[in-house]
PDB file of N, CA and C in Angstrom:
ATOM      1  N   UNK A   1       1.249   3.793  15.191  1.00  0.00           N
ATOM      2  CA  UNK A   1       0.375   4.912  14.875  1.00  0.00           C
ATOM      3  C   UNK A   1      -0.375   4.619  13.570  1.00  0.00           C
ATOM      4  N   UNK A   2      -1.549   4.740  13.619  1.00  0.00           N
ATOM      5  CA  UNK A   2      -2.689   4.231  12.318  1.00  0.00           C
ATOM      6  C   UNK A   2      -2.493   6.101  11.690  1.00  0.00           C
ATOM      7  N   UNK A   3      -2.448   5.493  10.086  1.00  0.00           N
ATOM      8  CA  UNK A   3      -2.246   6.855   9.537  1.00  0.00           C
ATOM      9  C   UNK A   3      -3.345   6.878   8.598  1.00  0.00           C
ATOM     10  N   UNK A   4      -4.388   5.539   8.650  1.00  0.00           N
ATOM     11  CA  UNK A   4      -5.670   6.139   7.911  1.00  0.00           C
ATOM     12  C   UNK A   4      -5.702   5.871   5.872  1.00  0.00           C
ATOM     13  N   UNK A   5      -6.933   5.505   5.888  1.00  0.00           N
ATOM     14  CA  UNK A   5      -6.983   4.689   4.341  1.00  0.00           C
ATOM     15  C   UNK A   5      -6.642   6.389   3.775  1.00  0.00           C
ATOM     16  N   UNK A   6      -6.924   7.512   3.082  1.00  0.00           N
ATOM     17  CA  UNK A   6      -6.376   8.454   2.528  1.00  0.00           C
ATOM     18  C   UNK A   6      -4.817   8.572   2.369  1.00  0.00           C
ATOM     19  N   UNK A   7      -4.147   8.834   4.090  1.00  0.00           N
ATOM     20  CA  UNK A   7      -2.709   8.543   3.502  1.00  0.00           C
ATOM     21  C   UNK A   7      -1.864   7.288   2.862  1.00  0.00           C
ATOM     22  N   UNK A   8      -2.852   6.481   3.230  1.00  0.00           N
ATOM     23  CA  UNK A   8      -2.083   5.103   2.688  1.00  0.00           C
ATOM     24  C   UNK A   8      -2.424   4.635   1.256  1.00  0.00           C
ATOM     25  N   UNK A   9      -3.285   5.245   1.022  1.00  0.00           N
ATOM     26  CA  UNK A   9      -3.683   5.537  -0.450  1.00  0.00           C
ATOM     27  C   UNK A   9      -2.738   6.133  -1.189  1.00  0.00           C
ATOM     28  N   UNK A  10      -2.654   7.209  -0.564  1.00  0.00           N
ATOM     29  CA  UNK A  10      -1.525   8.398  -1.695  1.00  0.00           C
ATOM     30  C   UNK A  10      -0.243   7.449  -1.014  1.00  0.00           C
ATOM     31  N   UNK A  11       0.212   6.924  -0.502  1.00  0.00           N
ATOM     32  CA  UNK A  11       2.256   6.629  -0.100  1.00  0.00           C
ATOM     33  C   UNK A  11       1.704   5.510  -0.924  1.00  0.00           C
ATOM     34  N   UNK A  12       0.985   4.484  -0.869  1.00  0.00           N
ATOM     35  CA  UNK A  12       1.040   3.401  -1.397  1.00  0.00           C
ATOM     36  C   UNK A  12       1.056   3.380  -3.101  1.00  0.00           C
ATOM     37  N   UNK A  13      -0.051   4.085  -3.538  1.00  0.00           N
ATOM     38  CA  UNK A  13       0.018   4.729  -5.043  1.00  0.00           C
ATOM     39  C   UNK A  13       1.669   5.041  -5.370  1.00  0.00           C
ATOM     40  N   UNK A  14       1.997   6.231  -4.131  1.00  0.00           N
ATOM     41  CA  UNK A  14       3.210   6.939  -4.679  1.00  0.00           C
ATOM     42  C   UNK A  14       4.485   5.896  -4.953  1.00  0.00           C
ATOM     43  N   UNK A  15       4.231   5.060  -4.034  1.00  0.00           N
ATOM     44  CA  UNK A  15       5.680   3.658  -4.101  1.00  0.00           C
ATOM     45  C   UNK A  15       5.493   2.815  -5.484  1.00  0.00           C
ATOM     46  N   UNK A  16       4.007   2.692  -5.742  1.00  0.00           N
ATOM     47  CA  UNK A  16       4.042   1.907  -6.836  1.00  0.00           C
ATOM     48  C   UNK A  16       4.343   2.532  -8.793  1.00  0.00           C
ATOM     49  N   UNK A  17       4.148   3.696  -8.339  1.00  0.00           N
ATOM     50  CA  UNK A  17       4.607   4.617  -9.041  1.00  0.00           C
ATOM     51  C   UNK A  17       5.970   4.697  -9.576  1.00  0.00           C
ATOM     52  N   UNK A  18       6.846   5.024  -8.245  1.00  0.00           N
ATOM     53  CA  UNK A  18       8.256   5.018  -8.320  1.00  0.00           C
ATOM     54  C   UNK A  18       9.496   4.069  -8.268  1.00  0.00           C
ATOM     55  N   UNK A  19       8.192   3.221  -8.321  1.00  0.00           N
ATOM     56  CA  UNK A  19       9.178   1.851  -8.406  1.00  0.00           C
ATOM     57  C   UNK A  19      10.090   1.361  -6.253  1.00  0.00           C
ATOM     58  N   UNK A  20       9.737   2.420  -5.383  1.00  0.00           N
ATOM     59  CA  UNK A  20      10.183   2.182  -4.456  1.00  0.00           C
ATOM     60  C   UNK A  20       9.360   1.281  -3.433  1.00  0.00           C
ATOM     61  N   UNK A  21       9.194  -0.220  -3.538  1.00  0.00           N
ATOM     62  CA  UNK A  21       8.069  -0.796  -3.031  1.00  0.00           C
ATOM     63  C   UNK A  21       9.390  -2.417  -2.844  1.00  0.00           C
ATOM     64  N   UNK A  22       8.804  -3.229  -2.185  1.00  0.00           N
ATOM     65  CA  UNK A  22       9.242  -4.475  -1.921  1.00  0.00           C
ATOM     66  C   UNK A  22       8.197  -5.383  -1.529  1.00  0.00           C
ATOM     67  N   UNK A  23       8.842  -6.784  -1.645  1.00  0.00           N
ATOM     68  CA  UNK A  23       7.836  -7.716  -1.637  1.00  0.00           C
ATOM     69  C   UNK A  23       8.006  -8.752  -0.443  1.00  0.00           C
ATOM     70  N   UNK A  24       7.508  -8.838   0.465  1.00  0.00           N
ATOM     71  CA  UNK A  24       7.815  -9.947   1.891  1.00  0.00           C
ATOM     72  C   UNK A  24       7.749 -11.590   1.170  1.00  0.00           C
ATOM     73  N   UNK A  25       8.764 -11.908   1.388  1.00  0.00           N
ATOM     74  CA  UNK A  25       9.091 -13.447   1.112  1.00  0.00           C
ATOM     75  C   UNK A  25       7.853 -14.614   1.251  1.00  0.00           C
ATOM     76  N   UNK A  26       7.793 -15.435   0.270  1.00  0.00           N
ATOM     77  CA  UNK A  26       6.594 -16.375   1.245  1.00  0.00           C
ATOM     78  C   UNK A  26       6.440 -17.495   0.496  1.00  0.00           C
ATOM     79  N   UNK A  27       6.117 -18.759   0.913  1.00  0.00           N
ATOM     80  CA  UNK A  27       6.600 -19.715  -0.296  1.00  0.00           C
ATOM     81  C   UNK A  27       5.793 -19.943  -1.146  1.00  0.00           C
ATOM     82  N   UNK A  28       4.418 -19.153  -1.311  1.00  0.00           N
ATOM     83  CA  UNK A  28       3.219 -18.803  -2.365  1.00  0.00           C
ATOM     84  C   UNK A  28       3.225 -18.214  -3.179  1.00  0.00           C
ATOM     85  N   UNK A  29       4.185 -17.575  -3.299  1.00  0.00           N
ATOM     86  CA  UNK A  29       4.395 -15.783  -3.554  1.00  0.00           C
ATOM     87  C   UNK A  29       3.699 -16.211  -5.024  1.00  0.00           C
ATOM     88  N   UNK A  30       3.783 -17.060  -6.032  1.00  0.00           N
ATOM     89  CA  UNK A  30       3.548 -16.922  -7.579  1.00  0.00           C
ATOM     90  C   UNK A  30       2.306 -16.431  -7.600  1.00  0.00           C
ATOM     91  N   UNK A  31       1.363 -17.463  -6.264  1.00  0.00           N
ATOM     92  CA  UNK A  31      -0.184 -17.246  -6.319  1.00  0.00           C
ATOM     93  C   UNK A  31      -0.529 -16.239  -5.476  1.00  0.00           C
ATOM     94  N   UNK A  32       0.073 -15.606  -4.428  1.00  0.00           N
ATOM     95  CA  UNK A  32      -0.545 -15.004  -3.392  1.00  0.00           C
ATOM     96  C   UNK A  32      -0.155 -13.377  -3.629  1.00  0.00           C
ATOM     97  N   UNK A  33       0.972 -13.222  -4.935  1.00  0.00           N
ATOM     98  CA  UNK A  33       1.192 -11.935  -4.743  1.00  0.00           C
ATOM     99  C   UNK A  33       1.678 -11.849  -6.057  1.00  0.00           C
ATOM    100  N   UNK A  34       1.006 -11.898  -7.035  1.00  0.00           N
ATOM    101  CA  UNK A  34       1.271 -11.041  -8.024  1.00  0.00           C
ATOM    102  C   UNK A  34       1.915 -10.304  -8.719  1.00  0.00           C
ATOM    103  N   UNK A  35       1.796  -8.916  -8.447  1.00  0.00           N
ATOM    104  CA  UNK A  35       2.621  -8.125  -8.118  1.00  0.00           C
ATOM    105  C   UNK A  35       4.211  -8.400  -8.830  1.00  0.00           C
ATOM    106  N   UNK A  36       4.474  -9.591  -7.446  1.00  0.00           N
ATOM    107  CA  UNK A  36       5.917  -9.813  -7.163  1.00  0.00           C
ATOM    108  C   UNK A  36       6.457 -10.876  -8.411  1.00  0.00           C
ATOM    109  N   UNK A  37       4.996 -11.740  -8.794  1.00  0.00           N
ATOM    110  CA  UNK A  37       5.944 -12.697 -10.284  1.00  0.00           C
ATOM    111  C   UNK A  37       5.726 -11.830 -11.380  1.00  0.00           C
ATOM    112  N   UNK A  38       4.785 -10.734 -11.268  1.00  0.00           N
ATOM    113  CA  UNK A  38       5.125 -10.017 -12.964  1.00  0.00           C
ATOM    114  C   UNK A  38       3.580 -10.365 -13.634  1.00  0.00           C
ATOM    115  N   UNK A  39       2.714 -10.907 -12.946  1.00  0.00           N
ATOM    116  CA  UNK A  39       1.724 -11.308 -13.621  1.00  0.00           C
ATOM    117  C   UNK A  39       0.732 -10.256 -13.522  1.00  0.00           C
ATOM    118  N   UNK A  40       1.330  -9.233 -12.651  1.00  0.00           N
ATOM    119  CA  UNK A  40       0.354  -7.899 -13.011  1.00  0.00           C
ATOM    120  C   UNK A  40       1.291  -6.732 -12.616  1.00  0.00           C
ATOM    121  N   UNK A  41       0.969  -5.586 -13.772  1.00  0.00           N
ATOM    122  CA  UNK A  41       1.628  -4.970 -13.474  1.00  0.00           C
ATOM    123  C   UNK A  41       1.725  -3.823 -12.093  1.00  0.00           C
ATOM    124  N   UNK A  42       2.563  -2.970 -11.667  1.00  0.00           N
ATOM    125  CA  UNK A  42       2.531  -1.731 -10.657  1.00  0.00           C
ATOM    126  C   UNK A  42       1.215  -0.512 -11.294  1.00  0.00           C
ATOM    127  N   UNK A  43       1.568  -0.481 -12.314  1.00  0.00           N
ATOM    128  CA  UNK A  43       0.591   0.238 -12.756  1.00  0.00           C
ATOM    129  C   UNK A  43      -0.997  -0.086 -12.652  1.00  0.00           C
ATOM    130  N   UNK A  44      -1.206  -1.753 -12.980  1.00  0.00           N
ATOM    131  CA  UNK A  44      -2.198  -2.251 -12.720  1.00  0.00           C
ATOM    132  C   UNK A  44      -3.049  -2.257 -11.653  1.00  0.00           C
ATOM    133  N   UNK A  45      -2.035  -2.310 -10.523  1.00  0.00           N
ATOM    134  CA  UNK A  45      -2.118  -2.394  -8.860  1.00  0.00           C
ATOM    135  C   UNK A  45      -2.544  -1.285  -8.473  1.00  0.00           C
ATOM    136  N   UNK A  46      -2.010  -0.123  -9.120  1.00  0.00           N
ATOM    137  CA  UNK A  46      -2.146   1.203  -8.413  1.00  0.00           C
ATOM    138  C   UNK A  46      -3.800   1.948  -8.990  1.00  0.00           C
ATOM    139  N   UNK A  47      -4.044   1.229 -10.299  1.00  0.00           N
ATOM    140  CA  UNK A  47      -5.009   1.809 -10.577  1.00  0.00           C
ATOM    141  C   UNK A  47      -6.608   0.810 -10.024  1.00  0.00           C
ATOM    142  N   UNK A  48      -6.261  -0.169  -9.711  1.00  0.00           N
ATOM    143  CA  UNK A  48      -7.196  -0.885  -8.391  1.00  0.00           C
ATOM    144  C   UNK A  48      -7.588   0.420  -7.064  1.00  0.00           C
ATOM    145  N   UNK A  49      -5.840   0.186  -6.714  1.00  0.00           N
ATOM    146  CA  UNK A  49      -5.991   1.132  -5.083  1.00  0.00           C
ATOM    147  C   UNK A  49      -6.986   1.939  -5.523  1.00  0.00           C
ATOM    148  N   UNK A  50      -6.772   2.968  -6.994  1.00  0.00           N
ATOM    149  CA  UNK A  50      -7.209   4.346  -7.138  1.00  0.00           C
ATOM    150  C   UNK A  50      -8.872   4.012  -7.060  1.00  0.00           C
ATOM    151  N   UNK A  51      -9.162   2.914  -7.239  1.00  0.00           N
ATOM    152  CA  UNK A  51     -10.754   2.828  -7.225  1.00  0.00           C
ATOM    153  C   UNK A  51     -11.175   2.650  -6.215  1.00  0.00           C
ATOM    154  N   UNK A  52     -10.688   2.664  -4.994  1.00  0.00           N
ATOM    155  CA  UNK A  52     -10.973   2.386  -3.606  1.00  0.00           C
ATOM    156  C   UNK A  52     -11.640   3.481  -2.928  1.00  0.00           C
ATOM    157  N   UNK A  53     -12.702   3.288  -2.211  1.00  0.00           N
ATOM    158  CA  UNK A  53     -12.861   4.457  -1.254  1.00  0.00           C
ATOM    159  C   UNK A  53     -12.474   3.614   0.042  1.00  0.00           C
ATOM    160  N   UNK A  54     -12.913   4.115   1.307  1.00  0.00           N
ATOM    161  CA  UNK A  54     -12.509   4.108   2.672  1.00  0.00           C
ATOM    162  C   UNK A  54     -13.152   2.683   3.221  1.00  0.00           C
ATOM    163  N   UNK A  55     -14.084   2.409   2.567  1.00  0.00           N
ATOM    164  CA  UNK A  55     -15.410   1.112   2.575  1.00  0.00           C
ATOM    165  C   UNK A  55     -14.441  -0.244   2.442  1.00  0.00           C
ATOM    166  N   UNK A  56     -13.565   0.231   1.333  1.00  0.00           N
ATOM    167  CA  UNK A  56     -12.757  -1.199   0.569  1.00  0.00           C
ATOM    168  C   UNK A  56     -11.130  -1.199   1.237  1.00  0.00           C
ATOM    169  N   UNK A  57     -11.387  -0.437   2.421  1.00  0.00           N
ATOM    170  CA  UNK A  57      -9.913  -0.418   3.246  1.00  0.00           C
ATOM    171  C   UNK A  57      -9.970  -0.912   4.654  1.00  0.00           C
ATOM    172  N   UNK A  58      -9.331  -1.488   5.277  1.00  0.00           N
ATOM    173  CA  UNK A  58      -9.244  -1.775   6.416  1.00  0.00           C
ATOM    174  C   UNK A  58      -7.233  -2.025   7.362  1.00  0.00           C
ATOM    175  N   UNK A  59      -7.211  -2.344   8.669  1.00  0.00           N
ATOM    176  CA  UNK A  59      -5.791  -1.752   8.556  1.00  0.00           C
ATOM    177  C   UNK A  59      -6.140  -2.921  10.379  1.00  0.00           C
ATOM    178  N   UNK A  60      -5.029  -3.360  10.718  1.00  0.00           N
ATOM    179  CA  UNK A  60      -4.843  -4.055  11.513  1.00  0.00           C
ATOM    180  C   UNK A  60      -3.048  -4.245  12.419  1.00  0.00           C
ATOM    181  N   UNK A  61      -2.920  -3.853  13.000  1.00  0.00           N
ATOM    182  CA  UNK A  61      -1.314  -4.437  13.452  1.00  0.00           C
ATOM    183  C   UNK A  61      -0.687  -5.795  12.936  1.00  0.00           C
ATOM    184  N   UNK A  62       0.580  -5.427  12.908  1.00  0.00           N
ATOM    185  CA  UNK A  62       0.943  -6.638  12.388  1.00  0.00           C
ATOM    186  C   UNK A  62       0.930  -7.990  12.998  1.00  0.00           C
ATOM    187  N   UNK A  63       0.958  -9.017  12.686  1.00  0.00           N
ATOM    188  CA  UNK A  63       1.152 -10.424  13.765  1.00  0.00           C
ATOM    189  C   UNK A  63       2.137 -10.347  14.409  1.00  0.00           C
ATOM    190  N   UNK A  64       3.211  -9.945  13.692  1.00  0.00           N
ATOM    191  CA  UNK A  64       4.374 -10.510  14.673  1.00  0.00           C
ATOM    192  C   UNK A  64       5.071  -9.112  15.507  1.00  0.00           C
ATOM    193  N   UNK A  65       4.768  -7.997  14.659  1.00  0.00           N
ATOM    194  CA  UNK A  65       5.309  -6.588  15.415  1.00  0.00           C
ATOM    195  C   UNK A  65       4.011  -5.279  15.343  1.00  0.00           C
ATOM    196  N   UNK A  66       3.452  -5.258  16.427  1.00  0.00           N
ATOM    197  CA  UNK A  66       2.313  -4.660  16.866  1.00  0.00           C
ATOM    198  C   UNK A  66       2.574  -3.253  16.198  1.00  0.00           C
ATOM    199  N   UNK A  67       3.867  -2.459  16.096  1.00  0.00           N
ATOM    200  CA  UNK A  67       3.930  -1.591  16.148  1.00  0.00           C
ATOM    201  C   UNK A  67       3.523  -0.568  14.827  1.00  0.00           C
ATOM    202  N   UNK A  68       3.543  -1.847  13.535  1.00  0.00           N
ATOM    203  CA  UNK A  68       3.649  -1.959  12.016  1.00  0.00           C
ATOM    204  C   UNK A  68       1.683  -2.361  11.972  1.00  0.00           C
ATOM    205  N   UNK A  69       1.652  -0.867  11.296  1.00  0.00           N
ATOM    206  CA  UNK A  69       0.064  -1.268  10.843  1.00  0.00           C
ATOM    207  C   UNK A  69      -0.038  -1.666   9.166  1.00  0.00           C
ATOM    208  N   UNK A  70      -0.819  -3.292   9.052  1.00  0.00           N
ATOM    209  CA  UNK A  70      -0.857  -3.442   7.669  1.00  0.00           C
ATOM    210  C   UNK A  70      -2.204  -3.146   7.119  1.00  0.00           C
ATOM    211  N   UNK A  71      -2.130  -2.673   6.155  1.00  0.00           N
ATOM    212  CA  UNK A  71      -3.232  -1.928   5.295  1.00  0.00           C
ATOM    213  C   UNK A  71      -3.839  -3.066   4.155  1.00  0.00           C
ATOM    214  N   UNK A  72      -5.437  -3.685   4.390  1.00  0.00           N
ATOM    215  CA  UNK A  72      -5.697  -4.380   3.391  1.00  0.00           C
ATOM    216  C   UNK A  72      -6.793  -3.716   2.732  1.00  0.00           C
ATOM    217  N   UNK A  73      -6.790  -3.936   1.265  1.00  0.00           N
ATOM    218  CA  UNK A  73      -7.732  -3.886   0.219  1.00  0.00           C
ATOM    219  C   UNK A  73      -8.564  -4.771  -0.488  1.00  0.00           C
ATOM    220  N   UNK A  74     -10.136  -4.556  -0.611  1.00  0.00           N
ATOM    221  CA  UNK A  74     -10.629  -5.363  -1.252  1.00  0.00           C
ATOM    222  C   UNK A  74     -11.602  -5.080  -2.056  1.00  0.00           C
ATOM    223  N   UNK A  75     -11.098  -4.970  -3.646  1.00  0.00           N
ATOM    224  CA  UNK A  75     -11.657  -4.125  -4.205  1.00  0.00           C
ATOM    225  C   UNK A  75     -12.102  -5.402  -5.492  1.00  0.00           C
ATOM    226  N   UNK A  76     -12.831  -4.960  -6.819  1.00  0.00           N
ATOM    227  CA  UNK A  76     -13.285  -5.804  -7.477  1.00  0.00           C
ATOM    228  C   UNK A  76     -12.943  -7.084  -7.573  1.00  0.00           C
ATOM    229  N   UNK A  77     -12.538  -7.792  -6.522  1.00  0.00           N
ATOM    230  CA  UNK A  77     -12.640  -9.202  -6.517  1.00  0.00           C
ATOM    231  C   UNK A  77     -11.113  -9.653  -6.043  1.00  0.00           C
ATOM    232  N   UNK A  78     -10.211  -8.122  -5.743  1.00  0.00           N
ATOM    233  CA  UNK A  78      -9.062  -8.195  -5.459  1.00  0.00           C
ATOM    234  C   UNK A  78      -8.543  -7.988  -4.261  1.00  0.00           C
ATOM    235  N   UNK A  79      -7.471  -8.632  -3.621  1.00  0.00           N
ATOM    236  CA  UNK A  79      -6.670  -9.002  -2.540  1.00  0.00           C
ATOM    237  C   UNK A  79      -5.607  -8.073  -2.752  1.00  0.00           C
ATOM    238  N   UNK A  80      -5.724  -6.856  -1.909  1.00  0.00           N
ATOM    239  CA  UNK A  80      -4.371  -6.326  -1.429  1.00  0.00           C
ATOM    240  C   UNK A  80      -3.652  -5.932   0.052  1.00  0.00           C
ATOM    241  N   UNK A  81      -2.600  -6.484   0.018  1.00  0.00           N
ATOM    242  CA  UNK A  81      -2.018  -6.055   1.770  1.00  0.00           C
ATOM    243  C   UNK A  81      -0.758  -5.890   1.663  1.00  0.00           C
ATOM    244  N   UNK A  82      -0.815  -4.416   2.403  1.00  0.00           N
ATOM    245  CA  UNK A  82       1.041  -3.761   2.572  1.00  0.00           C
ATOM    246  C   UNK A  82       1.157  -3.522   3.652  1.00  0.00           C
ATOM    247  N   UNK A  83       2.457  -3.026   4.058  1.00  0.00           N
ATOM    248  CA  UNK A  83       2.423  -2.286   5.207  1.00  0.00           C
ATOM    249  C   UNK A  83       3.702  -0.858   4.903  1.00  0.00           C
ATOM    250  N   UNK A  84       4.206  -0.515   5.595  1.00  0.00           N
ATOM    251  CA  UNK A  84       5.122   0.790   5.211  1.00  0.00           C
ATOM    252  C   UNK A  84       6.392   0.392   6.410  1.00  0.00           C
ATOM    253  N   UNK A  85       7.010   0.122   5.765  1.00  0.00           N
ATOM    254  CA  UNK A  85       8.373   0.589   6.881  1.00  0.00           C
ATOM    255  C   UNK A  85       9.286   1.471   6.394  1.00  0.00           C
ATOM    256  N   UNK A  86       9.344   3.090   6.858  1.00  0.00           N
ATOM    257  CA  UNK A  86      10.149   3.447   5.897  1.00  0.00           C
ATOM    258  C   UNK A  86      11.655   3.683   5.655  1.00  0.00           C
ATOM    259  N   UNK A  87      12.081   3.708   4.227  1.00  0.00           N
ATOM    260  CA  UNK A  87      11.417   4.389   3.407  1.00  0.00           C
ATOM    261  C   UNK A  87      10.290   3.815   2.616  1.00  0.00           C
ATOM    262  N   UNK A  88      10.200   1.944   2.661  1.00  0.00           N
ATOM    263  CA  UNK A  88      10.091   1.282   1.731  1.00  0.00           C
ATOM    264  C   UNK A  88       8.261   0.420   2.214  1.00  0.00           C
ATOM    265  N   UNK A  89       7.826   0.701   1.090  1.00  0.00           N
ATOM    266  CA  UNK A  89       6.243  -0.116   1.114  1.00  0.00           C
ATOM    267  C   UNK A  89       6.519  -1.565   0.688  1.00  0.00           C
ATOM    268  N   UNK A  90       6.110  -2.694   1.647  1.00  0.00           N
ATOM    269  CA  UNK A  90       6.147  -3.539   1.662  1.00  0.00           C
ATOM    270  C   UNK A  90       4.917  -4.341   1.290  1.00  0.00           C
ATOM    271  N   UNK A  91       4.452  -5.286   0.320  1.00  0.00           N
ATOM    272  CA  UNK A  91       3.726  -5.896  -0.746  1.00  0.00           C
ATOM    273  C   UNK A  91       3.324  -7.667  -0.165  1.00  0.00           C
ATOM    274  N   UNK A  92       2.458  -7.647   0.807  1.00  0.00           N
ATOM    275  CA  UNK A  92       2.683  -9.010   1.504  1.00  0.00           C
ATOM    276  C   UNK A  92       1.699  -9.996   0.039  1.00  0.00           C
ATOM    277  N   UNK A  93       0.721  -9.205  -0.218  1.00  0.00           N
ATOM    278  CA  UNK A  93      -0.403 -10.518  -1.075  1.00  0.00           C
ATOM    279  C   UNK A  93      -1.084  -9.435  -1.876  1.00  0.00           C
ATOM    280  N   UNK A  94      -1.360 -10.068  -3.082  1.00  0.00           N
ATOM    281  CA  UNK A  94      -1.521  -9.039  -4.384  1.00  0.00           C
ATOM    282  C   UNK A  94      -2.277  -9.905  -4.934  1.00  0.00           C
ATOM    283  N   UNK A  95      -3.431 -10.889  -4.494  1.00  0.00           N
ATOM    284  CA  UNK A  95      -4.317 -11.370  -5.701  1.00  0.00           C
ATOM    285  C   UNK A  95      -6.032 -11.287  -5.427  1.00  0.00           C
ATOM    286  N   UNK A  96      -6.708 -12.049  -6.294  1.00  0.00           N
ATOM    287  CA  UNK A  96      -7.611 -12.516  -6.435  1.00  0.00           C
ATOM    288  C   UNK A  96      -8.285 -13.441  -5.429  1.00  0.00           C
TER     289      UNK A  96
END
C-alpha cells in the first residue's frame, strides 16, 4: 500500500527525530549512507526531508519484496532512500 510523499514525510522526520530509525547493511555504507557513519547528522537529514515538496519525492516497490514501498529523495544535490517496516524506518542510502 503506497502511503504518499506527505505521510512519509512526517513518519520519516518523526523516526529521525526519535532516534527510532535503522540502517540496511551494505558494503558501501561509509559512502552511500551517511547517516549511518556519523558524517551527517539525524538532525541534518531531517532538515533536508523538511525542504522537500512532493516534486523531490518519488516511491517505488522494493526489489526484492514488492510488498515494501521505498521512498526516495532528491533534494539539493542529495540522495535519500528509506522504506518503513514497522515499527522501524529503515535508511538504505543517505548521500550526495
Amino acid at each position: 500500500m503506497e502511503i504518499g510523499f506527505r505521510k512519509a514525510r512526517r513518519a520519516v522526520i518523526a523516526a529521525l527525530e526519535s532516534g527510532n530509525y535503522l540502517h540496511v547493511s551494505r558494503g558501501d555504507i561509509e559512502v552511500k549512507n551517511l547517516l549511518a557513519s556519523g558524517a551527517l547528522s539525524a538532525s541534518e537529514v531531517a532538515d533536508i526531508i523538511r525542504s522537500c515538496k512532493e516534486v523531490h519525492h518519488s516511491s517505488s516497490p522494493h526489489h526484492s519484496v514488492a510488498a515494501i514501498e521505498v521512498h526516495v529523495i532528491k533534494r539539493l544535490g542529495w540522495y535519500i532512500k528509506f522504506y518503513f517496516i514497522e515499527p522501524d524506518t529503515w535508511f538504505i542510502s543517505v548521500h550526495q
